[in-house]
C-alpha atoms as a PDB file:
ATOM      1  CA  UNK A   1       0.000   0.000   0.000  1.00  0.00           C
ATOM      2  CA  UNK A   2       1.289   3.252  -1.224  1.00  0.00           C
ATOM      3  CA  UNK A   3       1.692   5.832   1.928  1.00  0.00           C
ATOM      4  CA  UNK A   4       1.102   9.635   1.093  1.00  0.00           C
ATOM      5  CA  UNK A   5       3.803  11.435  -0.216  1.00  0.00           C
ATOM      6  CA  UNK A   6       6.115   8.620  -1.477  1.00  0.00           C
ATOM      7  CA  UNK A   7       7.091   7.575  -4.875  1.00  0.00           C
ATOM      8  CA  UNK A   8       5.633   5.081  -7.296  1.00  0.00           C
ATOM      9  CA  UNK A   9       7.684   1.896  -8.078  1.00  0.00           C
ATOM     10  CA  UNK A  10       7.788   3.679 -11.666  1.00  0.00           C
ATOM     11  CA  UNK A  11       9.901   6.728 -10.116  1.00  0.00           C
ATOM     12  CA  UNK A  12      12.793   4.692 -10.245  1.00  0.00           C
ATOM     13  CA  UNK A  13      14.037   4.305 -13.430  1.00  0.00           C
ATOM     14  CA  UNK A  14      15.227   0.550 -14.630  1.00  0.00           C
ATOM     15  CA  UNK A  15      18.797   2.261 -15.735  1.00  0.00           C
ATOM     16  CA  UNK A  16      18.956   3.767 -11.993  1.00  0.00           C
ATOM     17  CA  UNK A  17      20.434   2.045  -9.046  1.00  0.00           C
ATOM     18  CA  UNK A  18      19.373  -1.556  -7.362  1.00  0.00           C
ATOM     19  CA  UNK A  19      18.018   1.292  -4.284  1.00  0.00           C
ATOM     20  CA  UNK A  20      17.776   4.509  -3.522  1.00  0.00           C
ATOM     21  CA  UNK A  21      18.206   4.929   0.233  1.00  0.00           C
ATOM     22  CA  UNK A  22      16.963   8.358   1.726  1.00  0.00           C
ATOM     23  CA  UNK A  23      18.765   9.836   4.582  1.00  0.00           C
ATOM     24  CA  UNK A  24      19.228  12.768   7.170  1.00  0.00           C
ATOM     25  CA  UNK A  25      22.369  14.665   6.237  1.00  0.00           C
ATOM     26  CA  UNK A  26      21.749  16.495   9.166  1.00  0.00           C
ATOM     27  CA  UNK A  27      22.264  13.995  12.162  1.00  0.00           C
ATOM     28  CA  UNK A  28      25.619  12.914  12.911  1.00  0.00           C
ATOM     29  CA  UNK A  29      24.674   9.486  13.587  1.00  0.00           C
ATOM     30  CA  UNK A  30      22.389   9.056  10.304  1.00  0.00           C
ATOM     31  CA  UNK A  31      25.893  10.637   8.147  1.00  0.00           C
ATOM     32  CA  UNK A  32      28.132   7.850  10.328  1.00  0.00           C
ATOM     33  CA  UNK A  33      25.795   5.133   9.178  1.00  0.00           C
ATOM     34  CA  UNK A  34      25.322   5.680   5.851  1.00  0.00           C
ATOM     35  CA  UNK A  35      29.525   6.277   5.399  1.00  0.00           C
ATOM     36  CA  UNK A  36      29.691   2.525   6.799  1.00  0.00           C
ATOM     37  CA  UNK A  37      27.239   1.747   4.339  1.00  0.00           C
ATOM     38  CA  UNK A  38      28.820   3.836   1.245  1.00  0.00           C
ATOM     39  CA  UNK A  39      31.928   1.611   2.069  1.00  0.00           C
ATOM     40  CA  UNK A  40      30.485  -1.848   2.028  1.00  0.00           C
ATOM     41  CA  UNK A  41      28.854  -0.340  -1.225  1.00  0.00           C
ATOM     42  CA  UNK A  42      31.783  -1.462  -3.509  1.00  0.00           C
ATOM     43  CA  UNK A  43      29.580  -2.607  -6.368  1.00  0.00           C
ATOM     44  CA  UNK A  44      27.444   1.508  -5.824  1.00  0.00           C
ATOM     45  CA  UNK A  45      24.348  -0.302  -5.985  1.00  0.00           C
ATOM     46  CA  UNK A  46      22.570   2.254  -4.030  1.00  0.00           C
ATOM     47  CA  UNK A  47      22.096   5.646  -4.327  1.00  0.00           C
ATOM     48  CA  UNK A  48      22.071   8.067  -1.375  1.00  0.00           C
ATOM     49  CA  UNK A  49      19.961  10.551  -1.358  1.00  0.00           C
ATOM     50  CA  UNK A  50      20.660  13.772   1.298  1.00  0.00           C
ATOM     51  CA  UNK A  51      17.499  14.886   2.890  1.00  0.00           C
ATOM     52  CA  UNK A  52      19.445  18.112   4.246  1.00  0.00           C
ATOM     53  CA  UNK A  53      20.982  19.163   0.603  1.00  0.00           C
ATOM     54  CA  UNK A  54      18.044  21.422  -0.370  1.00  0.00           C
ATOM     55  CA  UNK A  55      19.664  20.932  -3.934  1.00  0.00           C
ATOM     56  CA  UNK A  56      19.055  17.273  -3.558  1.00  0.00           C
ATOM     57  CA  UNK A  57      16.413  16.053  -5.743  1.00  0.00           C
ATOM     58  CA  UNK A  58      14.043  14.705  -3.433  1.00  0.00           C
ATOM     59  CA  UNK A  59      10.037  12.988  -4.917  1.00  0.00           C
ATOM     60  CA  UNK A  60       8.870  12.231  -1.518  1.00  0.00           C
ATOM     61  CA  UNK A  61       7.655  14.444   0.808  1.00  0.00           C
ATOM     62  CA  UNK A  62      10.633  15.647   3.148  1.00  0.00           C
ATOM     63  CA  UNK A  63       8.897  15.295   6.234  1.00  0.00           C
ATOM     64  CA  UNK A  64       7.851  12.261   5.784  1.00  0.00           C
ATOM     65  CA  UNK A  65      10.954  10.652   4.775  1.00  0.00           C
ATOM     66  CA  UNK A  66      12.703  12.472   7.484  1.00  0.00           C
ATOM     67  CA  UNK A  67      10.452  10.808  10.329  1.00  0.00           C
ATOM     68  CA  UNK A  68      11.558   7.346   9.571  1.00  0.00           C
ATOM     69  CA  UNK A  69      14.627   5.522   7.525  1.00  0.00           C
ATOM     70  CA  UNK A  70      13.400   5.098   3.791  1.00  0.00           C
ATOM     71  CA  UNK A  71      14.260   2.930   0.411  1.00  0.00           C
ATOM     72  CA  UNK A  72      13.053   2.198  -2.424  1.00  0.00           C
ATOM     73  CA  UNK A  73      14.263  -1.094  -4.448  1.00  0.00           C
ATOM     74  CA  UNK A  74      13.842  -0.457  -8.557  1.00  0.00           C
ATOM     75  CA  UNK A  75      10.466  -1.329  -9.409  1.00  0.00           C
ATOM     76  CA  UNK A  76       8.792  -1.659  -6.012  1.00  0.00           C
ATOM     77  CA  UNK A  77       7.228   0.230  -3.653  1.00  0.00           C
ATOM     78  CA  UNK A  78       8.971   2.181  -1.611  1.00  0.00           C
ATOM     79  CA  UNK A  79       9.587   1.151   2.257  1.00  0.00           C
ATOM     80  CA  UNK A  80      10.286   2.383   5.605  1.00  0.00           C
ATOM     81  CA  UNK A  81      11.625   1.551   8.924  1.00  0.00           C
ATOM     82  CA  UNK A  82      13.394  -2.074   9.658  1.00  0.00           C
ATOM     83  CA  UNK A  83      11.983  -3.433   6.149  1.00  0.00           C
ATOM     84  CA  UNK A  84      14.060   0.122   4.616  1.00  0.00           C
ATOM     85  CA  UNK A  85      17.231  -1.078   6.262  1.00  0.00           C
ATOM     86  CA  UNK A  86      16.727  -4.835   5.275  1.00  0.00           C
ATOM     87  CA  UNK A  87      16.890  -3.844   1.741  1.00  0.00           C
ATOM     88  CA  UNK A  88      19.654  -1.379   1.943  1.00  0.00           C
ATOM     89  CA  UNK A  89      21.243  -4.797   3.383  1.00  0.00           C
ATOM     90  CA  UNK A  90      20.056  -7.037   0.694  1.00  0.00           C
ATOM     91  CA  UNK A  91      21.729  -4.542  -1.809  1.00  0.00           C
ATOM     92  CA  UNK A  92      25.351  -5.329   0.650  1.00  0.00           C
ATOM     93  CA  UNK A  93      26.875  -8.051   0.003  1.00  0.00           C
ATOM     94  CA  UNK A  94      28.121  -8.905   3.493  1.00  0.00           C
ATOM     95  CA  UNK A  95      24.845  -7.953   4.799  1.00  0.00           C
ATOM     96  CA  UNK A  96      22.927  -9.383   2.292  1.00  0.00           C
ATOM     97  CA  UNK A  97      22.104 -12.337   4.740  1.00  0.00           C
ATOM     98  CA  UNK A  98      20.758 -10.555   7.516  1.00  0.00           C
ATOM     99  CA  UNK A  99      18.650  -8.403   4.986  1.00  0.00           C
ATOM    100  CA  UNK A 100      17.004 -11.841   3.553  1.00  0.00           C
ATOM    101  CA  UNK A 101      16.723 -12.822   6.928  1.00  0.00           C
ATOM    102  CA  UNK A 102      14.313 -10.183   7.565  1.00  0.00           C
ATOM    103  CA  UNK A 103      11.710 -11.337   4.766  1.00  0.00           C
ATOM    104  CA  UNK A 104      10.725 -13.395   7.778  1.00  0.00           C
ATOM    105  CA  UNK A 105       7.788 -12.141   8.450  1.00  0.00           C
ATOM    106  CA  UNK A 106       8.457 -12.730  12.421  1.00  0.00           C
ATOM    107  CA  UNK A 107      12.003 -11.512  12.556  1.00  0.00           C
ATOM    108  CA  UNK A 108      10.526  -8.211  10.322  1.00  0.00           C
ATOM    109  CA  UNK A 109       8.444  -7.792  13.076  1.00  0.00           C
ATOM    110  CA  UNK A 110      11.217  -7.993  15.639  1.00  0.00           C
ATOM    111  CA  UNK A 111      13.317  -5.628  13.702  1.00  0.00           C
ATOM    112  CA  UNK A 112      10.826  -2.866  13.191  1.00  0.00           C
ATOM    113  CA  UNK A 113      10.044  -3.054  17.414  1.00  0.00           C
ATOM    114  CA  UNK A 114      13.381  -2.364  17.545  1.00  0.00           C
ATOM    115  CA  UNK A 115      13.351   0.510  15.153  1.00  0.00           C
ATOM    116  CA  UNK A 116      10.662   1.958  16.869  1.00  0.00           C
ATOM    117  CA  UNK A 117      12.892   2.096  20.258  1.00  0.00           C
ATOM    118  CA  UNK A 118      15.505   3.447  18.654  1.00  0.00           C
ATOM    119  CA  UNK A 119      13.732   6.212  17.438  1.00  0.00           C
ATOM    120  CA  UNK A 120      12.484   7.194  21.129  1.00  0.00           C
ATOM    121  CA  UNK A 121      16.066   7.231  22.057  1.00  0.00           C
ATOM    122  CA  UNK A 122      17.519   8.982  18.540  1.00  0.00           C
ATOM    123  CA  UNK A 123      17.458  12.652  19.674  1.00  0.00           C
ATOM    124  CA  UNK A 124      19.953  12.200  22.988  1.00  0.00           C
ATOM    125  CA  UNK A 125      22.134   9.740  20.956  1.00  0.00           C
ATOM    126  CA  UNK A 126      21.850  12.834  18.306  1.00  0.00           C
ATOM    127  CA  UNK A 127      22.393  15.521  20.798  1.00  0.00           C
ATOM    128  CA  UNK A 128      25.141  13.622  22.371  1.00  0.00           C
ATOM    129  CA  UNK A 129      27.220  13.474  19.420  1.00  0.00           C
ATOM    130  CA  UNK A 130      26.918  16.255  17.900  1.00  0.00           C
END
């Protein structure tokens, strides 16, 4: 089901990326993360996408994607949350694994309640290190 505000699985286009990954420039612990993952990246088969560069090109609603980790695999719908980061995984090769592990429906499930905790605890981890 298509949330408000986010792309189409036909906003990707087929010559694009595997991903595009959607992230918040602005928090030091979001731009830590997503280095990691730009370095296990060796094949670039996701793009990241700056939610703080206002010259970034950006289809979804800001807000929204700025309220919870988003991705979008070519020619699906985009997702959010613990099923975002499992495909940001599936498109690592040494985390591929742990992202196929999470088509589980159970351990999905597991991984988005601990999203959701992490996100009440985000802004001190955010404060502290800036």
């Amino acid at each position: 089901m298509r949330k408000p505000g986010m792309a189409s699985s036909s906003d990707i286009t087929p010559q694009g990326p595997d991903l595009t990954v959607w992230y918040d420039g602005a928090c030091p612990l979001c731009r830590r993360e997503i280095a990691a993952m730009r370095r296990l990246d060796r094949r670039q088969a996701i793009h990241f996408v700056d939610l703080a560069d206002p010259e970034s090109a950006c289809p979804l609603d800001r807000a929204v994607l700025l309220a919870r980790f988003h991705a979008q695999e070519r020619g699906r719908e985009p997702v959010s949350g613990a099923a975002a980061f499992a495909a940001m995984w599936r498109s690592i090769p040494l985390l591929r694994p742990l992202g196929l592990l999470a088509r589980i429906p159970a351990f999905l499930w597991l991984l988005e309640k601990a999203y959701l905790g992490f996100l009440g605890f985000r802004p001190r981890l955010q404060a502290w290190l800036r």
